[in-house]
Protein backbone atom coordinates (compact mmCIF):
# COMPACT_ATOMS: atom_id res chain seq x y z
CA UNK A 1 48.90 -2.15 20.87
CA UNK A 2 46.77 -1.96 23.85
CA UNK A 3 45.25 1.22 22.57
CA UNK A 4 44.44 -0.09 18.87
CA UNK A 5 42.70 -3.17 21.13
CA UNK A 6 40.05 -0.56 22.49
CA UNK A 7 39.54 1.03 19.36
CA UNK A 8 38.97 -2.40 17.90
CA UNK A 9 36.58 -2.98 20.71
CA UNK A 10 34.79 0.39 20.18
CA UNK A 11 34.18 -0.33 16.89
CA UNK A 12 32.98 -3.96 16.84
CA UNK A 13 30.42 -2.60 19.77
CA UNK A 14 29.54 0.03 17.90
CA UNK A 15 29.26 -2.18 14.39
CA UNK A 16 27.18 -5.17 16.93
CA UNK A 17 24.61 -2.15 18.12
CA UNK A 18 24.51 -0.73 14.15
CA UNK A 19 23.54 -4.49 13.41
CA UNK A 20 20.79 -4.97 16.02
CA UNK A 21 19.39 -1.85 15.19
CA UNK A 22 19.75 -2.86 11.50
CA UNK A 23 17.94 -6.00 12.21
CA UNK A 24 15.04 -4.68 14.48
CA UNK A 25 13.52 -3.95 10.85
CA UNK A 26 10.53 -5.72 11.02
CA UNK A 27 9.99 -5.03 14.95
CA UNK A 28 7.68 -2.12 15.11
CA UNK A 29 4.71 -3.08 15.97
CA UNK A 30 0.86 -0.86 15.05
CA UNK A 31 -1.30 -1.24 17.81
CA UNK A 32 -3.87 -3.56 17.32
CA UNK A 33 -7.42 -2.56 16.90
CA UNK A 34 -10.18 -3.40 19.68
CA UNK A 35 -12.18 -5.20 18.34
CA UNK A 36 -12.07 -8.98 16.63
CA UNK A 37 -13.95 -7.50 13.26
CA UNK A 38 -12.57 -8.86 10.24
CA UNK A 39 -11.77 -5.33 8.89
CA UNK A 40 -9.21 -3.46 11.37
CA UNK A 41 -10.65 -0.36 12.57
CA UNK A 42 -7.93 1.49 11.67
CA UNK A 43 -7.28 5.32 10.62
CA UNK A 44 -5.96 6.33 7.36
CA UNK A 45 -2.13 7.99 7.92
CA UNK A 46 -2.40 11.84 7.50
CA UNK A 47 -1.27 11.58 3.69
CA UNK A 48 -4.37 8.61 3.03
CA UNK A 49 -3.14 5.04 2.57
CA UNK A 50 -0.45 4.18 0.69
CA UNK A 51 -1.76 3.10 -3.10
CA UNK A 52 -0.27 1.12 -6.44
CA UNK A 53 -0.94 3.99 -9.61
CA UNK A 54 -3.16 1.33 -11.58
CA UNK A 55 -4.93 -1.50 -10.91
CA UNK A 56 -2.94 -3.80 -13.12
CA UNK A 57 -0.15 -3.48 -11.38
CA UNK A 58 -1.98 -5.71 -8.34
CA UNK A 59 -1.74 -9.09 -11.04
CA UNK A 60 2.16 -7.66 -11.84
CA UNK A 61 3.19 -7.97 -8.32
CA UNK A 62 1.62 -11.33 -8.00
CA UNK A 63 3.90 -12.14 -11.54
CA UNK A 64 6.71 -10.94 -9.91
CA UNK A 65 6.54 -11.91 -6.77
CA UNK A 66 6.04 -15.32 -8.13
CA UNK A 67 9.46 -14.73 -10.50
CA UNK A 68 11.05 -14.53 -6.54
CA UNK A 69 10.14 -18.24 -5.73
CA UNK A 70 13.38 -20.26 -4.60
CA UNK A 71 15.12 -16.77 -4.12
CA UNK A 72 17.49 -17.26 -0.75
CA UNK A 73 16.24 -15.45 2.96
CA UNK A 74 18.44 -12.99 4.25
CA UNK A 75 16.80 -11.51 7.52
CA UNK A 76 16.70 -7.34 7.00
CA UNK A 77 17.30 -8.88 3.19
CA UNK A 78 15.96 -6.02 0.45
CA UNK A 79 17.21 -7.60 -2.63
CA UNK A 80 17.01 -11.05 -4.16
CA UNK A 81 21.08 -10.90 -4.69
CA UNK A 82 21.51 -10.70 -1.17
CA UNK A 83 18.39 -12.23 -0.06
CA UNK A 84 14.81 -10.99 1.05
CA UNK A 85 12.70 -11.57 4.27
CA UNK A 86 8.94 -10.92 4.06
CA UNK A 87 8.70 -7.59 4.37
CA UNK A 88 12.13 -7.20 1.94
CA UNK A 89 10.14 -9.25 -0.46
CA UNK A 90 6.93 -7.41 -0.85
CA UNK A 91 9.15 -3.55 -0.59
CA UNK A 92 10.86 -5.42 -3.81
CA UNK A 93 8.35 -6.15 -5.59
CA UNK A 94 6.13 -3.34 -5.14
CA UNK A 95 9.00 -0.82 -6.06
CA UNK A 96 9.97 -3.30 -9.17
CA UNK A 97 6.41 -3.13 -10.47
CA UNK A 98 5.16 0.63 -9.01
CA UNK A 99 8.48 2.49 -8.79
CA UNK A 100 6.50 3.38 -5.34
CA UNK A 101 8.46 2.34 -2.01
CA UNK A 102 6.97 1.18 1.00
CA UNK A 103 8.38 0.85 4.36
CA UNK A 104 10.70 -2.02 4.92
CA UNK A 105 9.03 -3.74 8.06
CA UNK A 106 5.91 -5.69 8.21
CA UNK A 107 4.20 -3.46 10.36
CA UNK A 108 5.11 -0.08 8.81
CA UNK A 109 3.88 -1.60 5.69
CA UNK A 110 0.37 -2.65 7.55
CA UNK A 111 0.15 1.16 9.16
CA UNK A 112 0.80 2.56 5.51
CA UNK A 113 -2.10 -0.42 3.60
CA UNK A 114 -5.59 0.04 3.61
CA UNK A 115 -7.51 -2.90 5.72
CA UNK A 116 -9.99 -5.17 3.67
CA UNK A 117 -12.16 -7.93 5.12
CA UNK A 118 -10.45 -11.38 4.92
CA UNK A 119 -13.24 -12.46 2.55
CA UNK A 120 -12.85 -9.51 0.28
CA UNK A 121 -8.71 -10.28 -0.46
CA UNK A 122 -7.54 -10.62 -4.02
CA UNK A 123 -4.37 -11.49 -6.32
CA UNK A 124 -1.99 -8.80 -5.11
CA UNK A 125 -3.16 -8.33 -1.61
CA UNK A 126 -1.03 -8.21 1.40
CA UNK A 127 -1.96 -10.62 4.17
CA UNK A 128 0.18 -10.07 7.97
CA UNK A 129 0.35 -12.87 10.50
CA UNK A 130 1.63 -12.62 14.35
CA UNK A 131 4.37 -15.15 13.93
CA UNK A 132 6.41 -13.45 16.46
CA UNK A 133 3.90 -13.20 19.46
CA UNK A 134 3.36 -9.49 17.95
CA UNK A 135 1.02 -8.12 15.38
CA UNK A 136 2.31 -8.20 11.72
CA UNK A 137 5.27 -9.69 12.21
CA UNK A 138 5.15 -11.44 8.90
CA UNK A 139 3.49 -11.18 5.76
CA UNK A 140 3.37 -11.90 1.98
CA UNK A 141 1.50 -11.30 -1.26
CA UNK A 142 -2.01 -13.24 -1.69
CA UNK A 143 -1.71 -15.07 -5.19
CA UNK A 144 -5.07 -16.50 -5.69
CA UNK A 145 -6.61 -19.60 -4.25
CA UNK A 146 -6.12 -19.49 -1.30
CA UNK A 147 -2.34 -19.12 -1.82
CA UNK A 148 0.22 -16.58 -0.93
CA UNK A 149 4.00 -15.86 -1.60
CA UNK A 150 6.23 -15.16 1.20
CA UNK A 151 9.81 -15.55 2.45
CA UNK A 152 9.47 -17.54 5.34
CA UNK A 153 12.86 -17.28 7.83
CA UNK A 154 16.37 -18.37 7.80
CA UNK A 155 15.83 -22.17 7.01
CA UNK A 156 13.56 -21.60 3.71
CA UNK A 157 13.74 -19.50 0.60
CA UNK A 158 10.67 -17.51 -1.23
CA UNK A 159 8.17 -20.14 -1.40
CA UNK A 160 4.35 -20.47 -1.82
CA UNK A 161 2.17 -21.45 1.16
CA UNK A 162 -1.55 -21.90 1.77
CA UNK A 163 -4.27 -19.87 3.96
CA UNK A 164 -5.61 -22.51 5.50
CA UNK A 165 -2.20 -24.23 6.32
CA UNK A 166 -2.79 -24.92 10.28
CA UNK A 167 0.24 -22.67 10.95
CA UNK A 168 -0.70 -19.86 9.02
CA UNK A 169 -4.62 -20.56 9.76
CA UNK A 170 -3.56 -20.03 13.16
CA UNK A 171 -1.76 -16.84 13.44
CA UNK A 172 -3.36 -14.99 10.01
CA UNK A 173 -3.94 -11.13 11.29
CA UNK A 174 -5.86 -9.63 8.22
CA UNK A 175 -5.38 -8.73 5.13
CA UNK A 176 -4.71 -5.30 3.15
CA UNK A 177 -4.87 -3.82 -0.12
CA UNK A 178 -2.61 -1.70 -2.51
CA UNK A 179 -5.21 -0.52 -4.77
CA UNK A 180 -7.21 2.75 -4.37
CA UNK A 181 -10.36 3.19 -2.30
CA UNK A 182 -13.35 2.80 -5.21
């Protein structure tokens, strides 16, 4: 008995440290550029940025993503079924529209997108806010108008949100695109 007690211990401290690491998925953080331009100065990744294969796929994500609202959160969530969290959300929809995959963290995604002035974002966009007290902790899909789509945390579900909302106003990093360079 006592030895099936260890065992039992191994494994639920071995199934707690899976989880945290399993959870940790939108913790990476991309260091932060210098200066406070509205365009990052960032570098493109040795294989160039990561890019949808046509341009109307940009207004198919917004479609889709839109097709999400109401959907449940599920933090590390990749899948409406189980639920999504922001980063879950926009991997989803990208892959259900592209067939491409993207990373499934906020920041792996923003080290993978190609930067674009704040003034320059369109339907399909990605915008990243430091909701966490680190850089692109959270993100969604711009939708037009000011608007985006995002799965906010635990207490909300896939829901529609403005810019210029104080809370979002306040902690907006930048936006990036999926569409090619040209």
């Amino acid at each position: 008995m006592a030895r099936s007690l260890s065992v039992s211990r191994l494994e639920r401290r071995l199934a707690a440290l899976a989880l945290l690491a399993f959870l940790a998925g939108c913790s990476q953080t991309p260091q932060r550029p210098a200066s406070s331009t509205s365009v990052p100065r960032a570098t493109a990744p040795a294989r160039g940025w990561f890019a949808l294969p046509r341009d109307d796929h940009a207004q198919e994500m917004v479609i889709f993503a839109l097709g999400l609202l109401d959907t449940g959160y599920r933090f590390g969530g990749k899948n409406p079924e189980a639920g999504l969290d922001c980063s879950g959300m926009v991997s989803y929809v990208v892959e259900q529209v592209s067939g491409k995959r993207l990373p499934y963290n906020a920041a792996g995604i923003a080290e993978r997108t190609r930067p674009i002035p704040s003034n320059a974002v369109r339907p399909g966009d990605l915008v990243f806010f430091n909701t966490l007290g680190r850089s692109y902790s959270h993100m969604g899909i711009y939708v037009g108008d000011g608007k985006f789509v995002h799965a906010p945390n635990s207490r909300g579900k896939v829901r529609v949100d403005r810019l210029d909302n104080r809370y979002y106003a306040d902690r907006f990093e930048g936006a990036r695109t999926l569409l090619p360079e040209g």
